[in-house]
C-alpha atoms as a PDB file:
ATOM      1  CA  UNK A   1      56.406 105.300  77.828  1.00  0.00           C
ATOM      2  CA  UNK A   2      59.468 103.367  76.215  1.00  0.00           C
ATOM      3  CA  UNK A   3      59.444 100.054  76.646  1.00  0.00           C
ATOM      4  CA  UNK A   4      62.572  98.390  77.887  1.00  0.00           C
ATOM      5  CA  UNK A   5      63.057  95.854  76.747  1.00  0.00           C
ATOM      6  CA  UNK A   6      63.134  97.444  73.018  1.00  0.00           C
ATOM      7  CA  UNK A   7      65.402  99.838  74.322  1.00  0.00           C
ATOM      8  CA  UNK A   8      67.697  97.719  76.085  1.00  0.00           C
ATOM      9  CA  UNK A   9      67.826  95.845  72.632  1.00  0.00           C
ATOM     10  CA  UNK A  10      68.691  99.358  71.023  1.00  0.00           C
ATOM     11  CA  UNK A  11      71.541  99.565  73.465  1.00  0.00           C
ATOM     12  CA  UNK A  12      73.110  96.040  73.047  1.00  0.00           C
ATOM     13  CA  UNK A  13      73.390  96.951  69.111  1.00  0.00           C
ATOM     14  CA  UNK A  14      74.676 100.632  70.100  1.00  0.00           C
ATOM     15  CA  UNK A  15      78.149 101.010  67.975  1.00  0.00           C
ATOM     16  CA  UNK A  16      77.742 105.229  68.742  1.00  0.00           C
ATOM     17  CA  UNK A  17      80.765 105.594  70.523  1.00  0.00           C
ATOM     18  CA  UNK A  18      83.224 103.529  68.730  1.00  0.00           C
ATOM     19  CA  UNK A  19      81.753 104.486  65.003  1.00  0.00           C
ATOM     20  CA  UNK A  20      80.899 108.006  65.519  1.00  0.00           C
ATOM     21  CA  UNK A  21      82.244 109.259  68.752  1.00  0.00           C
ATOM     22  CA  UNK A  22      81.458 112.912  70.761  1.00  0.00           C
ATOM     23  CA  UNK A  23      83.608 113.111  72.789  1.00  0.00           C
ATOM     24  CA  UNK A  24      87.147 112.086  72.049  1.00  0.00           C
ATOM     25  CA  UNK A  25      88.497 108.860  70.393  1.00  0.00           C
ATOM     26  CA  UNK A  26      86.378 105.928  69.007  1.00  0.00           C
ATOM     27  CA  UNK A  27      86.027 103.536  72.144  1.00  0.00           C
ATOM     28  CA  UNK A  28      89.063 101.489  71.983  1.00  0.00           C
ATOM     29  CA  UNK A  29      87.818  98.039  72.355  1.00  0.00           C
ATOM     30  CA  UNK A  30      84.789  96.086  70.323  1.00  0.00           C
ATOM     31  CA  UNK A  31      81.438  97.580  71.796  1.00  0.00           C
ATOM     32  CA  UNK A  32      79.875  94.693  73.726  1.00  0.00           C
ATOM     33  CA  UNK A  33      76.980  97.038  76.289  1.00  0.00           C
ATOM     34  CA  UNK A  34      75.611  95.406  79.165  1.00  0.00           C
ATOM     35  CA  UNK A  35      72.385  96.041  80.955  1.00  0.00           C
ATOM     36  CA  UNK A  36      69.704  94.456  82.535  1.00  0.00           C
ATOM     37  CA  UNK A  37      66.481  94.639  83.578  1.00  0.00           C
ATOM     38  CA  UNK A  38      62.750  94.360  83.022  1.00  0.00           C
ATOM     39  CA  UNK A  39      59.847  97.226  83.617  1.00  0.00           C
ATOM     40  CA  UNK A  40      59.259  95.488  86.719  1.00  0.00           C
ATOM     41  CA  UNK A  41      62.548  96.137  88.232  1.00  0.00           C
ATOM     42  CA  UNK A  42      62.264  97.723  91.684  1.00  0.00           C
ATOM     43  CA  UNK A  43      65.746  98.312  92.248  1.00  0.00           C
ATOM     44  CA  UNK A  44      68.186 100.255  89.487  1.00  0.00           C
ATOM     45  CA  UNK A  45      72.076 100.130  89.932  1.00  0.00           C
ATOM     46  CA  UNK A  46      73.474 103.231  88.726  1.00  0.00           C
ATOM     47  CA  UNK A  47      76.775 101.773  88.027  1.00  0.00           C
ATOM     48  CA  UNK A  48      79.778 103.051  86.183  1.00  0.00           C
ATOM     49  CA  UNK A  49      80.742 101.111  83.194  1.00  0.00           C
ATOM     50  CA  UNK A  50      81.294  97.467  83.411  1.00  0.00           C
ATOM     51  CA  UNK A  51      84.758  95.973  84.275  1.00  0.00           C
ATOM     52  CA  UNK A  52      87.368  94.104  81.578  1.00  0.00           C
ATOM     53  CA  UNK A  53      86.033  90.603  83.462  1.00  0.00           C
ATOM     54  CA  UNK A  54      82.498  91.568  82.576  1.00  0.00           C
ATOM     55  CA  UNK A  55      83.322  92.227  79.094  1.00  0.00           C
ATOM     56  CA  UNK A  56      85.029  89.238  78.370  1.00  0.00           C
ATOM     57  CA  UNK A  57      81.723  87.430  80.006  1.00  0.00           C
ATOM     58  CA  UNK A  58      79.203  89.425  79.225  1.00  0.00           C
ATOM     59  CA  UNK A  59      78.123  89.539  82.466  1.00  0.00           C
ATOM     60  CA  UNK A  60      77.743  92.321  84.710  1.00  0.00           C
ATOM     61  CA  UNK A  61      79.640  92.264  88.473  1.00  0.00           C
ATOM     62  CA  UNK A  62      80.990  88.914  88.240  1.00  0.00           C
ATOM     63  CA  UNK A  63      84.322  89.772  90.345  1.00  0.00           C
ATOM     64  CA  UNK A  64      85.472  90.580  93.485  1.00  0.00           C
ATOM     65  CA  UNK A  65      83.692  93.746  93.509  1.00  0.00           C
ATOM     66  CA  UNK A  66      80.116  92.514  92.540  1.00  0.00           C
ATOM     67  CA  UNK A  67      80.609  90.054  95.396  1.00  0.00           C
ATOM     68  CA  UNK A  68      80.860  92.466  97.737  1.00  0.00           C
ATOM     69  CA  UNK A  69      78.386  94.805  95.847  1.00  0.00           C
ATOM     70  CA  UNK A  70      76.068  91.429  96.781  1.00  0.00           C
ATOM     71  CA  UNK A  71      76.983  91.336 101.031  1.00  0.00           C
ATOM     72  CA  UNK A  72      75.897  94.884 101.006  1.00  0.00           C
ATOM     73  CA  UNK A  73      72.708  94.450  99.372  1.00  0.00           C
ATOM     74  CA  UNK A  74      71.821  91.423 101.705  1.00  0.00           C
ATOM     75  CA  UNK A  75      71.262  89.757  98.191  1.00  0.00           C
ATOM     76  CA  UNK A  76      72.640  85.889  96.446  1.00  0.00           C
ATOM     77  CA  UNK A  77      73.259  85.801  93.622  1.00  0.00           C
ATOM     78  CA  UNK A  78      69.689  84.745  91.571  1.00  0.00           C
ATOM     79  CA  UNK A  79      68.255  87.369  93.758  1.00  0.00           C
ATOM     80  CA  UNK A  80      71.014  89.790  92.340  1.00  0.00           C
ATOM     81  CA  UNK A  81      70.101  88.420  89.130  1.00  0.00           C
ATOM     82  CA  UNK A  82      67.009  88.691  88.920  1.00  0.00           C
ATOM     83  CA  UNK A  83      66.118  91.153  86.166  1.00  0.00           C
ATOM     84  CA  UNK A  84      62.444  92.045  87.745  1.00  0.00           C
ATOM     85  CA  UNK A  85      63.941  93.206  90.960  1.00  0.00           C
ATOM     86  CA  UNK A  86      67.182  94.436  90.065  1.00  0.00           C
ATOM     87  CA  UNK A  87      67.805  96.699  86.710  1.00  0.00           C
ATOM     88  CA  UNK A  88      71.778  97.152  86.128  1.00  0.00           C
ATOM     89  CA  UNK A  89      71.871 100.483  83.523  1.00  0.00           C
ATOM     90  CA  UNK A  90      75.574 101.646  84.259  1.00  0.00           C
ATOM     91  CA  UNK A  91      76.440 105.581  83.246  1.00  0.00           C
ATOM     92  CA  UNK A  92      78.258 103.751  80.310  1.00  0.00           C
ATOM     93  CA  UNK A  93      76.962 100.269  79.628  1.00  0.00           C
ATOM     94  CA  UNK A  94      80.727  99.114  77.713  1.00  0.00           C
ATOM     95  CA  UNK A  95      83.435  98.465  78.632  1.00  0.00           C
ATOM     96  CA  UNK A  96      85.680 101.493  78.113  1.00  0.00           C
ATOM     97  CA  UNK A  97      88.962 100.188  77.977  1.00  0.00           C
ATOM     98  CA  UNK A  98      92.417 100.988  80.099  1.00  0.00           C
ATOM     99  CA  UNK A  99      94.280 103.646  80.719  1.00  0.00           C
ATOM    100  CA  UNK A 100      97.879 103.981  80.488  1.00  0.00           C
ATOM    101  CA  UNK A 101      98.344 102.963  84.283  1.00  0.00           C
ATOM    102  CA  UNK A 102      96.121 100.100  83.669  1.00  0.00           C
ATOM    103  CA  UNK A 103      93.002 101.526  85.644  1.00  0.00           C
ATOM    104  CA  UNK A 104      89.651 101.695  83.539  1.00  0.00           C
ATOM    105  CA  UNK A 105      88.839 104.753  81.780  1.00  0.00           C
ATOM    106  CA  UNK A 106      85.766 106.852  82.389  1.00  0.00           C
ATOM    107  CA  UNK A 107      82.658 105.899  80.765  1.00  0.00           C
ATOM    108  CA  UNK A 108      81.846 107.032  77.589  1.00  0.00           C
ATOM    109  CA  UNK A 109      79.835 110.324  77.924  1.00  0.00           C
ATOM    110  CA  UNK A 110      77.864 109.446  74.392  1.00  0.00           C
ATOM    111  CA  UNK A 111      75.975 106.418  76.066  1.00  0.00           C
ATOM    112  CA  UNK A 112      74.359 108.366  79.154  1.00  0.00           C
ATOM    113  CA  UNK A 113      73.575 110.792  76.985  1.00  0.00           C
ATOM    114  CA  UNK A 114      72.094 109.164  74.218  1.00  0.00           C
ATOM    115  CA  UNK A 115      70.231 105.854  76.170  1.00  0.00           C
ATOM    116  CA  UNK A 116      70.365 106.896  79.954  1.00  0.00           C
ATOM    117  CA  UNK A 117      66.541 108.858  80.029  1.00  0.00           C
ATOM    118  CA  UNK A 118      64.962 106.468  77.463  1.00  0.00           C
ATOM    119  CA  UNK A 119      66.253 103.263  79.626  1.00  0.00           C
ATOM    120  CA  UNK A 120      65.025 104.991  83.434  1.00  0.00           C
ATOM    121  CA  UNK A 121      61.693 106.034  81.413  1.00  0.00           C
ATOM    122  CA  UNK A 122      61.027 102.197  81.193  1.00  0.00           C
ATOM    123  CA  UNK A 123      61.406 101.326  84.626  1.00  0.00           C
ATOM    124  CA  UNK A 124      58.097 102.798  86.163  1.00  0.00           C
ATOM    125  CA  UNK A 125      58.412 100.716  88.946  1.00  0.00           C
ATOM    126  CA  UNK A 126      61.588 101.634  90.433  1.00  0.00           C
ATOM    127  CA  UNK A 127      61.190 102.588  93.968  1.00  0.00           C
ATOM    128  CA  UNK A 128      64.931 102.683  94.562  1.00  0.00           C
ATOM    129  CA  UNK A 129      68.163 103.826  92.334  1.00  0.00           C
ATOM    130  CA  UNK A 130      71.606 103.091  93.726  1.00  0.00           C
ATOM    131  CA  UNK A 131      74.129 105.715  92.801  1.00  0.00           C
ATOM    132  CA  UNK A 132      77.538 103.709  92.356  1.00  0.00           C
ATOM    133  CA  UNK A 133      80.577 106.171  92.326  1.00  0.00           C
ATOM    134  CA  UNK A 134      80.859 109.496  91.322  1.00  0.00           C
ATOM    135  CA  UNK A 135      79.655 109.698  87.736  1.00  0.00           C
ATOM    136  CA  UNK A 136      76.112 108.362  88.872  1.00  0.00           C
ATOM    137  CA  UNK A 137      76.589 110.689  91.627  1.00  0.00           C
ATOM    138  CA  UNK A 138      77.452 113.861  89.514  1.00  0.00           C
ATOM    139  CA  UNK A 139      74.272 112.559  86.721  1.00  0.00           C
ATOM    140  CA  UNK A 140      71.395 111.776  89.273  1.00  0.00           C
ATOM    141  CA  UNK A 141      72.257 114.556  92.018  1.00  0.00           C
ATOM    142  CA  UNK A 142      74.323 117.247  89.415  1.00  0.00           C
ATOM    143  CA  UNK A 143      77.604 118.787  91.105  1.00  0.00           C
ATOM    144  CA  UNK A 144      78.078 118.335  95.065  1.00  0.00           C
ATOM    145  CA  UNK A 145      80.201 119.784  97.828  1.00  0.00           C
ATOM    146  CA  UNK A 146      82.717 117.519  99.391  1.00  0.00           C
ATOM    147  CA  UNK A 147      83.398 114.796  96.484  1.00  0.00           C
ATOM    148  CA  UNK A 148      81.951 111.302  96.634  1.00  0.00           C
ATOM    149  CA  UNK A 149      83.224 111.077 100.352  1.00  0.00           C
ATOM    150  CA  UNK A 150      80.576 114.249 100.990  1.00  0.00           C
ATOM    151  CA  UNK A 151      77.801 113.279  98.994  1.00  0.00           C
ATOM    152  CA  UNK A 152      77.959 109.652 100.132  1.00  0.00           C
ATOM    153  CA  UNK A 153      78.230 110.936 104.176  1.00  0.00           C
ATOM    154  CA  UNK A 154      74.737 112.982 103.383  1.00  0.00           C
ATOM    155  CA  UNK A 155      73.129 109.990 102.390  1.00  0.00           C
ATOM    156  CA  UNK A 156      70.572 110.173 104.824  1.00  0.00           C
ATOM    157  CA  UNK A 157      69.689 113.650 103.393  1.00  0.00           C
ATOM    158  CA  UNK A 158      69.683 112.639 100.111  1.00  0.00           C
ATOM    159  CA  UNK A 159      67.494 108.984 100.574  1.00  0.00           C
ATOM    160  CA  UNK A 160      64.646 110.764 102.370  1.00  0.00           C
ATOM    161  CA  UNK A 161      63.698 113.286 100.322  1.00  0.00           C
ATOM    162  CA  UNK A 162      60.288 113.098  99.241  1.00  0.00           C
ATOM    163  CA  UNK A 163      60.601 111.242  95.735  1.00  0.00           C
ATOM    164  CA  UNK A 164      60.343 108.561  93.904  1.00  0.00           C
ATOM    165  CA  UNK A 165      62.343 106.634  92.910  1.00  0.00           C
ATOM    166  CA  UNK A 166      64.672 107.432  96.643  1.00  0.00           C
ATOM    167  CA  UNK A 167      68.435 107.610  95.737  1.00  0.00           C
ATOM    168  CA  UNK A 168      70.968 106.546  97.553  1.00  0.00           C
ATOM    169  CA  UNK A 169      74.722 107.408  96.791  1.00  0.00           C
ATOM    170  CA  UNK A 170      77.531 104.745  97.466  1.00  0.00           C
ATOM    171  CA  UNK A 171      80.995 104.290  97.194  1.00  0.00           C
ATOM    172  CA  UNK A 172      82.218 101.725  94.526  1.00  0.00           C
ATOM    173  CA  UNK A 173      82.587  98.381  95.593  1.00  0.00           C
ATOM    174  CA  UNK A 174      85.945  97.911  94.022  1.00  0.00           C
ATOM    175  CA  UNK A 175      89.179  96.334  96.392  1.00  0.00           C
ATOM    176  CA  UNK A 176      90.868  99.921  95.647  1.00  0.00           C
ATOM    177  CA  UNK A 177      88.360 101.853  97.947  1.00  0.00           C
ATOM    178  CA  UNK A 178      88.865  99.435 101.126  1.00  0.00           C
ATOM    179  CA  UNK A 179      91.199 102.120 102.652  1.00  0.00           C
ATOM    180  CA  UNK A 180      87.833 104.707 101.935  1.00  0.00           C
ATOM    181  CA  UNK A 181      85.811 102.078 103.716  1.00  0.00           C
ATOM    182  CA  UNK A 182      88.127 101.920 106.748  1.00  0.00           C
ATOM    183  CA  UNK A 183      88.462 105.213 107.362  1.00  0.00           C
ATOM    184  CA  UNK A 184      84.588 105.686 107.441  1.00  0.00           C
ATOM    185  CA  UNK A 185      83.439 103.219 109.417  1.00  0.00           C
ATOM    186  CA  UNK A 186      79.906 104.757 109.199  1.00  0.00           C
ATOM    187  CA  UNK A 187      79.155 103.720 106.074  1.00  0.00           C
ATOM    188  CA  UNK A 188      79.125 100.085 107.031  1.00  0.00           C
ATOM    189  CA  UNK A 189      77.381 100.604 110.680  1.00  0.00           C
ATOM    190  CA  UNK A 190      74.809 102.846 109.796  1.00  0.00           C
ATOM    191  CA  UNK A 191      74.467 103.540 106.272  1.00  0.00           C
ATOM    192  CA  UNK A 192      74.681  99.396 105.039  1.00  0.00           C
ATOM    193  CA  UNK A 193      71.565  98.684 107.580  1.00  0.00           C
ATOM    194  CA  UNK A 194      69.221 100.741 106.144  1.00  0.00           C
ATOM    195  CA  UNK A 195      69.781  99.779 102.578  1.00  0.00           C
ATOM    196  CA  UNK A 196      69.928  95.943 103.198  1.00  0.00           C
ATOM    197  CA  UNK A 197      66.363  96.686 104.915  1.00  0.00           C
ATOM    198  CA  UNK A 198      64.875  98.655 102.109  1.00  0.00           C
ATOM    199  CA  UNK A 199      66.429  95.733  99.836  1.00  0.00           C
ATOM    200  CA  UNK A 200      64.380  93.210 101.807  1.00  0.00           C
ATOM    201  CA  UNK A 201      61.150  94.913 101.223  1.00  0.00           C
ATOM    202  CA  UNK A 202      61.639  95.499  97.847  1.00  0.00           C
ATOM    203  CA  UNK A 203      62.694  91.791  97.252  1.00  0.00           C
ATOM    204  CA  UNK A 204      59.642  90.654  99.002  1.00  0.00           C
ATOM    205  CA  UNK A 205      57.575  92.969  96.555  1.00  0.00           C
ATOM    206  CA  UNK A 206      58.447  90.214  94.106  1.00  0.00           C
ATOM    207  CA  UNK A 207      59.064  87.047  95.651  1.00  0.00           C
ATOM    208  CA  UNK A 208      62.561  87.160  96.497  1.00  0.00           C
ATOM    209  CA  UNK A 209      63.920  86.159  99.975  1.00  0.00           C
ATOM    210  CA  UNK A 210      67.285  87.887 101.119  1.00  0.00           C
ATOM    211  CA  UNK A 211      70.362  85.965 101.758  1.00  0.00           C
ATOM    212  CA  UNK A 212      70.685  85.589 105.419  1.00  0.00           C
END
């Protein structure tokens, strides 16, 4: 089984995708990756790639959307943190630079494939994987009817089927899907209950109270 620390090392020294890019140009920023995690981790966020602010910091969901990432989680901060409950392994783990209207540009396809099964194969304890966005989405669950907007509204499908880890598709947290969240005012009333709940048990596992 690979160890993952070692590999998360691997990843933090990964230059693939700016020195000898697959798929399109070399990454157009310095490669700075960003995970965490431990083998102990119960929970893994399936993010997309981190944001300009996490580059720059170096660490992962420190903005507006990472705060309310946290409220639906039921999680602070340290909790958040917390590298034996909570693995962060986004589909591309830098920071992929802009776009020419300014919005972030899709992961880089080179990192999922080259570090995505190596860092999940060293997190045997993960009971839960939270599938942030539609890249995550299209990786864990392969091509779905409907969009993000369908495959997040058959979440209850999706979390209880029998395996482990469960997955459980979300929307991102960003400001620029508020309108989404608005006009599905399920996903808050039924869908953000039963994942704080299964957060709180899985904190608990290792020592971690939930925000209240």
């Amino acid at each position: 089984m690979p160890d993952f620390a070692e590999t998360a090392g691997r990843v933090r020294a990964c230059r693939l995708c700016r020195e000898a890019p697959r798929h399109g140009p070399p990454l157009p920023v310095e490669p700075r990756p960003i995970v965490q995690g431990t083998s102990r981790a119960r929970i893994c966020i399936a993010s997309q790639a981190p944001g300009n602010r996490a580059y720059q910091s170096g660490v992962p969901f420190q903005d507006p959307s990472g705060k309310r990432l946290r409220a639906w989680l039921g999680l602070d901060e340290p909790a958040f943190y917390d590298p034996d409950l909570i693995a962060i392994v986004p589909m591309g783990a830098c920071f992929p630079g802009h776009d020419s209207k300014g919005g972030d540009l899709p992961p880089r396809r080179e990192c999922a494939e080259t570090w995505r099964a190596p860092l999940l194969a060293g997190l045997p304890d993960l009971e839960l994987i939270l599938l942030i966005g539609q890249y995550a989405q299209a990786w864990h669950l392969g091509r779905q009817p409907g969009g993000l907007t369908g495959t997040v509204a058959r979440w209850r499908e999706i979390f209880l089927e029998p395996q482990r880890p469960r997955l459980l598709p979300l929307p991102h947290p960003s400001w620029r899907n508020t309108p989404w969240l608005r006009k599905h005012p399920w996903f808050e009333a039924e869908l953000l209950p039963v994942l704080r709940a299964e957060v709180a048990r899985l904190a608990e596992e290792v020592g971690r109270e939930p925000s209240r």
